[in-house]
Protein backbone atom coordinates (compact mmCIF):
# COMPACT_ATOMS: atom_id res chain seq x y z
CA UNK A 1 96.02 11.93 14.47
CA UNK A 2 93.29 9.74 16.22
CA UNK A 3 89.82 11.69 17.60
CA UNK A 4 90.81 11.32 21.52
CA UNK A 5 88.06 10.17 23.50
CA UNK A 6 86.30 12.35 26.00
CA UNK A 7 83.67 10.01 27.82
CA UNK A 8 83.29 6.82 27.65
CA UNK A 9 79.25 6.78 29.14
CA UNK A 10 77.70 3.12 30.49
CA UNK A 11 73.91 2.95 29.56
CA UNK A 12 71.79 4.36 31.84
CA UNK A 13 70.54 1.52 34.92
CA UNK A 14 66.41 1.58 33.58
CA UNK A 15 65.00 2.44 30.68
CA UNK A 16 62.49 4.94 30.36
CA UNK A 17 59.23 3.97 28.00
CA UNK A 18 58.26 6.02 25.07
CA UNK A 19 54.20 5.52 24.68
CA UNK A 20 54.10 1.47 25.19
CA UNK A 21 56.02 0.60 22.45
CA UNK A 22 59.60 1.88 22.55
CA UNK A 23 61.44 1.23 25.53
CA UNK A 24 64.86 3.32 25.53
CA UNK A 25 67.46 4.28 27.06
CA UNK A 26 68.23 8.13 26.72
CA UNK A 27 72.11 9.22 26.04
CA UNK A 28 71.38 12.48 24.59
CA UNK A 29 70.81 14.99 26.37
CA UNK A 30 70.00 12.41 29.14
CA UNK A 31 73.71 11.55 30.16
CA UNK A 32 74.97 15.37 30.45
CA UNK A 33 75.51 16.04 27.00
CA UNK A 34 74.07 19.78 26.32
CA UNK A 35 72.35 19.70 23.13
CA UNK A 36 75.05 22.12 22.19
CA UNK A 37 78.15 20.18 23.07
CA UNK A 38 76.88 17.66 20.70
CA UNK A 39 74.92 19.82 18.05
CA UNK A 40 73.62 19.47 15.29
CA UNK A 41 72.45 16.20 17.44
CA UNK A 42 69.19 16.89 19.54
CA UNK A 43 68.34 13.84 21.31
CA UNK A 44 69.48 9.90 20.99
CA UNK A 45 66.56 6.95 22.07
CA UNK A 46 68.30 3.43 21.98
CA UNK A 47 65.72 0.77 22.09
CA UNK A 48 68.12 -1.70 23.11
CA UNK A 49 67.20 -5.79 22.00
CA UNK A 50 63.78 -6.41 23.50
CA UNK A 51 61.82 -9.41 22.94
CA UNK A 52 58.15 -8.00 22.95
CA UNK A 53 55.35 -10.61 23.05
CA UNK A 54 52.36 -11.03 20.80
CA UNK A 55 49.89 -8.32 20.80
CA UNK A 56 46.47 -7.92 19.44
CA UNK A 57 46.46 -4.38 20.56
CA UNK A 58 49.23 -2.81 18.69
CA UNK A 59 52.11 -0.78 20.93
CA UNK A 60 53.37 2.54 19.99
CA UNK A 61 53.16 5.96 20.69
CA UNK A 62 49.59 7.83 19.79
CA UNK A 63 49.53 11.37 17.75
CA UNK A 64 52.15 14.38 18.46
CA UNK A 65 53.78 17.04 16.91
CA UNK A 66 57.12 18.11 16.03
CA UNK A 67 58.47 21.51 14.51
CA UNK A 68 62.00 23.06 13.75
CA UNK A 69 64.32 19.63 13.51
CA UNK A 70 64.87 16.07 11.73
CA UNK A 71 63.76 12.79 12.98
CA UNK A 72 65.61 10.22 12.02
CA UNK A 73 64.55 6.12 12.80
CA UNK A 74 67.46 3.32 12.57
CA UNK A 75 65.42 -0.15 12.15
CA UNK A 76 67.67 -3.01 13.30
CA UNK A 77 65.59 -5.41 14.63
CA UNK A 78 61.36 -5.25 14.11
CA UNK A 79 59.09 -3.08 11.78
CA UNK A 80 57.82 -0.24 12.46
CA UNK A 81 54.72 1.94 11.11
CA UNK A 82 54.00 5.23 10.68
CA UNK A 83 51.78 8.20 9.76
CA UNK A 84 51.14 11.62 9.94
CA UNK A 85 49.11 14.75 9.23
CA UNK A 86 49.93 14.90 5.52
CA UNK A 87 48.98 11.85 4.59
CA UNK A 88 52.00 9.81 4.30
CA UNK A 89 52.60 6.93 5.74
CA UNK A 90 55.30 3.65 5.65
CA UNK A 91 56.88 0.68 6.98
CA UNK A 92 60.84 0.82 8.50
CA UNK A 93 61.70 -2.53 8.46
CA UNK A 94 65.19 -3.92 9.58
CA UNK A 95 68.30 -2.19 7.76
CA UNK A 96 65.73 0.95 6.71
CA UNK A 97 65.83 4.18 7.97
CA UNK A 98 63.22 6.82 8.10
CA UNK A 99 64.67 10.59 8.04
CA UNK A 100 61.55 12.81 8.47
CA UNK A 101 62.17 16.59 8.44
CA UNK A 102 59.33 18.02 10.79
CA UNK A 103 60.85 21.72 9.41
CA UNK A 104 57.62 23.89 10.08
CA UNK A 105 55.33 21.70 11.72
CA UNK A 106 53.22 18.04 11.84
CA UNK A 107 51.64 16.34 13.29
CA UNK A 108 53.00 12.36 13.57
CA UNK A 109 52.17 8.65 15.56
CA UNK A 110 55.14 5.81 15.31
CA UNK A 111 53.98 2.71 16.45
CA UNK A 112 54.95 -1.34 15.84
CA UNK A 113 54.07 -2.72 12.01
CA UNK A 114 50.43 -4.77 12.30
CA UNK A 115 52.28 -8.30 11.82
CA UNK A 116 54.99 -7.63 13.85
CA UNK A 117 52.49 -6.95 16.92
CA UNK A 118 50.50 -9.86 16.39
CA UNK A 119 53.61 -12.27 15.91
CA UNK A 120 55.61 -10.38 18.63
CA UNK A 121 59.74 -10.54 18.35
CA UNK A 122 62.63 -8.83 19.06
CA UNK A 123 62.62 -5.07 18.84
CA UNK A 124 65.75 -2.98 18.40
CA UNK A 125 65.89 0.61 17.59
CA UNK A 126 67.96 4.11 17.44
CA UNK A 127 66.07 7.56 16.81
CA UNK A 128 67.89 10.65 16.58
CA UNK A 129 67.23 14.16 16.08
CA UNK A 130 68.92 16.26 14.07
CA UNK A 131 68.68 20.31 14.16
CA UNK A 132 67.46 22.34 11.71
CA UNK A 133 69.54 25.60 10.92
CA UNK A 134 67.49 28.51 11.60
CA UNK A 135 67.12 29.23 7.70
CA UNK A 136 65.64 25.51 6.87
CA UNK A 137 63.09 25.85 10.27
CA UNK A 138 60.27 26.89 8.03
CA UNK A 139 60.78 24.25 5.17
CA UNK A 140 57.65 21.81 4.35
CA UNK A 141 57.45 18.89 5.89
CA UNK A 142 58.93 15.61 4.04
CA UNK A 143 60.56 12.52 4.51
CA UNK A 144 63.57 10.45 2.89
CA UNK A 145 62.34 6.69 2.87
CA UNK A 146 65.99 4.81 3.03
CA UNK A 147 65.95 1.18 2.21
CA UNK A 148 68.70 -1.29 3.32
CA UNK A 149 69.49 -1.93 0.01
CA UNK A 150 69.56 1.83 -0.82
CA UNK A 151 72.80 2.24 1.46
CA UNK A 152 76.01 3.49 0.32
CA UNK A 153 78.12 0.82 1.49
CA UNK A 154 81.51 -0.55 1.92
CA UNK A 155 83.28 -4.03 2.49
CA UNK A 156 85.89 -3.76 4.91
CA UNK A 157 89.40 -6.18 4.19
CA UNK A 158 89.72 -9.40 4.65
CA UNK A 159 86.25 -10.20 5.33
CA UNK A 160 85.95 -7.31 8.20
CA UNK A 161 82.53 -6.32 7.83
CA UNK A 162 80.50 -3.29 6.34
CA UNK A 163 80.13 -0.10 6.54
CA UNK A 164 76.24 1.47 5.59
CA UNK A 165 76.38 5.15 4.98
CA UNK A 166 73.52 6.64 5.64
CA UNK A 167 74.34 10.52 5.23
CA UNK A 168 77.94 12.01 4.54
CA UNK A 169 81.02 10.32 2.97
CA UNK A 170 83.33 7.76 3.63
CA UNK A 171 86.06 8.08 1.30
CA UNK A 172 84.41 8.40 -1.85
CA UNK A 173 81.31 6.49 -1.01
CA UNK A 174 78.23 8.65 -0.01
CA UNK A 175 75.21 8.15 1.37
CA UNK A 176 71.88 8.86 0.49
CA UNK A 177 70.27 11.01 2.93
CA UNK A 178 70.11 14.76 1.97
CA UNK A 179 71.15 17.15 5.25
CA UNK A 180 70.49 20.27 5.69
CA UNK A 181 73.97 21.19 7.76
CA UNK A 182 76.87 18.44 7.19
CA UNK A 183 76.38 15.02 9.10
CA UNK A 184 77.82 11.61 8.45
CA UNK A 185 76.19 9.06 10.16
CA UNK A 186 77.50 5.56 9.49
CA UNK A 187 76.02 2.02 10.09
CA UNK A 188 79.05 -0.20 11.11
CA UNK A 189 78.85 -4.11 11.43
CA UNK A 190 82.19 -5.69 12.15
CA UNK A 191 82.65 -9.49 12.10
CA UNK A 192 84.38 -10.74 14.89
CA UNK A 193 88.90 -9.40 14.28
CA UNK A 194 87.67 -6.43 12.10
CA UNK A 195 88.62 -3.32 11.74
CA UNK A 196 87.51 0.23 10.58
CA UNK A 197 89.52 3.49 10.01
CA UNK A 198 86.84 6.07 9.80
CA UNK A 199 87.87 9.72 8.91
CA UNK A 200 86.16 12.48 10.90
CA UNK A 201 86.75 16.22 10.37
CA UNK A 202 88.51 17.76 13.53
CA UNK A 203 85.45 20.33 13.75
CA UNK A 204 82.69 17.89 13.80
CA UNK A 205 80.96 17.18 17.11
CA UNK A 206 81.38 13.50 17.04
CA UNK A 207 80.45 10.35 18.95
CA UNK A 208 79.22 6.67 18.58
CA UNK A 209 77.09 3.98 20.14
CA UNK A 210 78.00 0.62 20.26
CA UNK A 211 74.39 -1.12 19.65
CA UNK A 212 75.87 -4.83 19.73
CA UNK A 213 79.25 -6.70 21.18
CA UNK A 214 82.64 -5.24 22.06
CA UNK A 215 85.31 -3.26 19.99
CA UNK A 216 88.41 -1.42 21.22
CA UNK A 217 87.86 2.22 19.69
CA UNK A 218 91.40 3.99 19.44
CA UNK A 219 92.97 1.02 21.20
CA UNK A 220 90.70 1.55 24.35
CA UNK A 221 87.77 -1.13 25.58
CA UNK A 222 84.33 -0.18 25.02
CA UNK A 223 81.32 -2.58 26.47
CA UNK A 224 78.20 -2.98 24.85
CA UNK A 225 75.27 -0.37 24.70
CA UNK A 226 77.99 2.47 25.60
CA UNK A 227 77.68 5.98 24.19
CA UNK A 228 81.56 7.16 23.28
CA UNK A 229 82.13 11.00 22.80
CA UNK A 230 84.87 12.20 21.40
CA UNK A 231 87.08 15.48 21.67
CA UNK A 232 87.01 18.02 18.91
CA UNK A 233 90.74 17.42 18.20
CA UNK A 234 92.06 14.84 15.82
CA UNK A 235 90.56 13.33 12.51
CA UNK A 236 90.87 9.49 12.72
CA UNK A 237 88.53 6.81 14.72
CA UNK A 238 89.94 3.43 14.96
CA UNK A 239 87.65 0.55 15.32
CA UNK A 240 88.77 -3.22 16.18
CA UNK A 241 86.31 -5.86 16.92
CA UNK A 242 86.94 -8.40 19.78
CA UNK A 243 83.77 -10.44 18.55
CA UNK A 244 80.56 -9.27 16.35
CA UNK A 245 79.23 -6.05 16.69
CA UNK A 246 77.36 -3.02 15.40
CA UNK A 247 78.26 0.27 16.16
CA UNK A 248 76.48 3.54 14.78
CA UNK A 249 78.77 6.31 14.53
CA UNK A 250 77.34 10.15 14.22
CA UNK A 251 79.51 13.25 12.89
CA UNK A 252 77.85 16.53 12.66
CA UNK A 253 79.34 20.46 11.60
CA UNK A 254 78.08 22.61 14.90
CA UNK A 255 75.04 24.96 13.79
CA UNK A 256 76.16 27.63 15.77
CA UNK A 257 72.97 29.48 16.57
CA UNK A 258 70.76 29.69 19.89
CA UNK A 259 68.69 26.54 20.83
CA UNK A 260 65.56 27.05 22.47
CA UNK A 261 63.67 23.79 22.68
CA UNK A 262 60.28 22.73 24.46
CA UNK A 263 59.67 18.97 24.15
CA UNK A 264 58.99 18.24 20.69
CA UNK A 265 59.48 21.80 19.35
CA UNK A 266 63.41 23.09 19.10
CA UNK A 267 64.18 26.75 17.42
CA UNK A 268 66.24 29.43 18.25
CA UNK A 269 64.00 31.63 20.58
CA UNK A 270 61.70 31.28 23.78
CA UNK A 271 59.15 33.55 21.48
CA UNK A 272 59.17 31.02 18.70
CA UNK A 273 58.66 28.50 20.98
CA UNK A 274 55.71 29.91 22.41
CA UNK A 275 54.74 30.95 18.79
CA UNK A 276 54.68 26.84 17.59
CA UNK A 277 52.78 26.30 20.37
CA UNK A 278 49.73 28.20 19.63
CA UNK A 279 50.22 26.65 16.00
CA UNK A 280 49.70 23.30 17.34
CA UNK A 281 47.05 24.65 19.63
CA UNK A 282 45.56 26.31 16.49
CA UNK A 283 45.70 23.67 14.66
CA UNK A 284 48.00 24.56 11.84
CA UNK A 285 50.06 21.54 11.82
CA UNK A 286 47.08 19.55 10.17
CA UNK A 287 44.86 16.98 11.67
CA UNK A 288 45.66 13.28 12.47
CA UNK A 289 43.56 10.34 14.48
């Protein structure tokens, strides 16, 4: 039985900037989705295709915290560098993705890679945030560096395109991004009269984002940049391309527990909210320039 479709939402008319380097549109929770309709999923940035030009003063967005949830950074066009209050650092370059579990606190600054400033480009991004369950709020800090080449992929038939898993399973493929609660988030590029069957657990909170061209998604038109959520009912997504294009599909397991979230803190009360605050205002997520 195919996952019926519930909305079909149009990206938002202007996009909102993110420091001066990521200029996004905002689907979740910005187009009515509660964070818990859609949980484990927090938030969803698309930085549609944007050709930035050549900067000697590199763009991003300066230092900030997080605590209590997963980042997780979807290169597909530009680089992009980062670093944070333990000392690591790295590069996401096209096909890469950065998961980052902030779990009890850091500090963090995201901003375009040195080269790619000066030469300036195209720029084309997803970043999604993922909730922590309440047990796994406290964990340390650490990231999962995922290379393109890293991917758990699969060739569709008769030269339909591929699917990247990033986290869960497709099939008997899985991806290698460690979760916390179960998520399957697949990168899907379709050439131009492919197809996709993707199989989805009736439970899951599921939806997708078509980043590039047009598809049909259980026989029904979706446009490009449009944010499709689906009905917890059914198990089956059907995909069919009408030209190129690149969707990024997100499944999640509901962690069904309170949310109580304050910009870039999320736990389960107002008391622990107030509680990371005076960490960060302490200064107990570290120190970064």
């Amino acid at each position: 039985m195919k996952k019926a479709i519930e909305r079909i939402i149009k990206r938002p008319a202007q996009p909102g900037m993110v420091g001066d380097g990521f200029r996004v549109y905002n689907f979740i929770p910005g187009a009515n989705i509660s964070q818990r309709r859609i949980s484990p999923f927090l938030m969803l940035d698309f930085a549609a295709e944007f050709n930035f030009k050549p900067s000697e003063t590199v763009r991003g967005v300066g230092v900030h915290p997080h605590k209590g949830f997963e980042t997780v950074t979807i290169a597909y066009k530009g680089s992009v560098a980062h670093n944070d209050s333990a000392g690591n650092s790295g590069i996401i370059n096209p096909g890469d993705v950065q998961w980052m579990t902030a779990g009890s606190g850091i500090l963090h600054k995201e901003y375009h890679e040195k080269e790619f400033s000066k030469k300036g480009g195209l720029f084309e991004m997803v970043q999604l945030w993922v909730n922590l369950p309440k047990k796994d709020k406290s964990t340390t800090p650490h990231y999962q560096s995922i290379t393109a080449e890293q991917m758990g992929k699969i060739a569709l038939p008769e030269n339909g395109g591929v699917i990247n898993v990033i986290a869960g399973s497709y099939n008997d493929t899985t991806g290698p991004a460690a979760t916390y609660s179960p998520v399957n988030l697949f990168d899907i590029k379709l050439n131009k009269g492919g197809a996709a069957t993707i199989p989805v657990a009736a439970t899951h909170n599921t939806a997708l984002l078509l980043i590039n061209g047009n598809v049909t998604v259980n026989g029904q038109k979706v446009d490009e940049h449009s944010f499709v959520l689906f009905k917890n009912e059914g198990e089956e997504i059907q995909l069919d391309a009408t030209e190129d294009a690149v969707v990024l599909l997100m499944s999640g397991e509901p962690i069904n527990e309170p949310i109580a979230s304050y910009g870039p803190f999320v736990m389960n009360t107002q008391a622990e909210i107030y509680e990371a605050i005076e960490e960060f205002q302490e200064g107990k997520f570290g120190v970064l320039e």
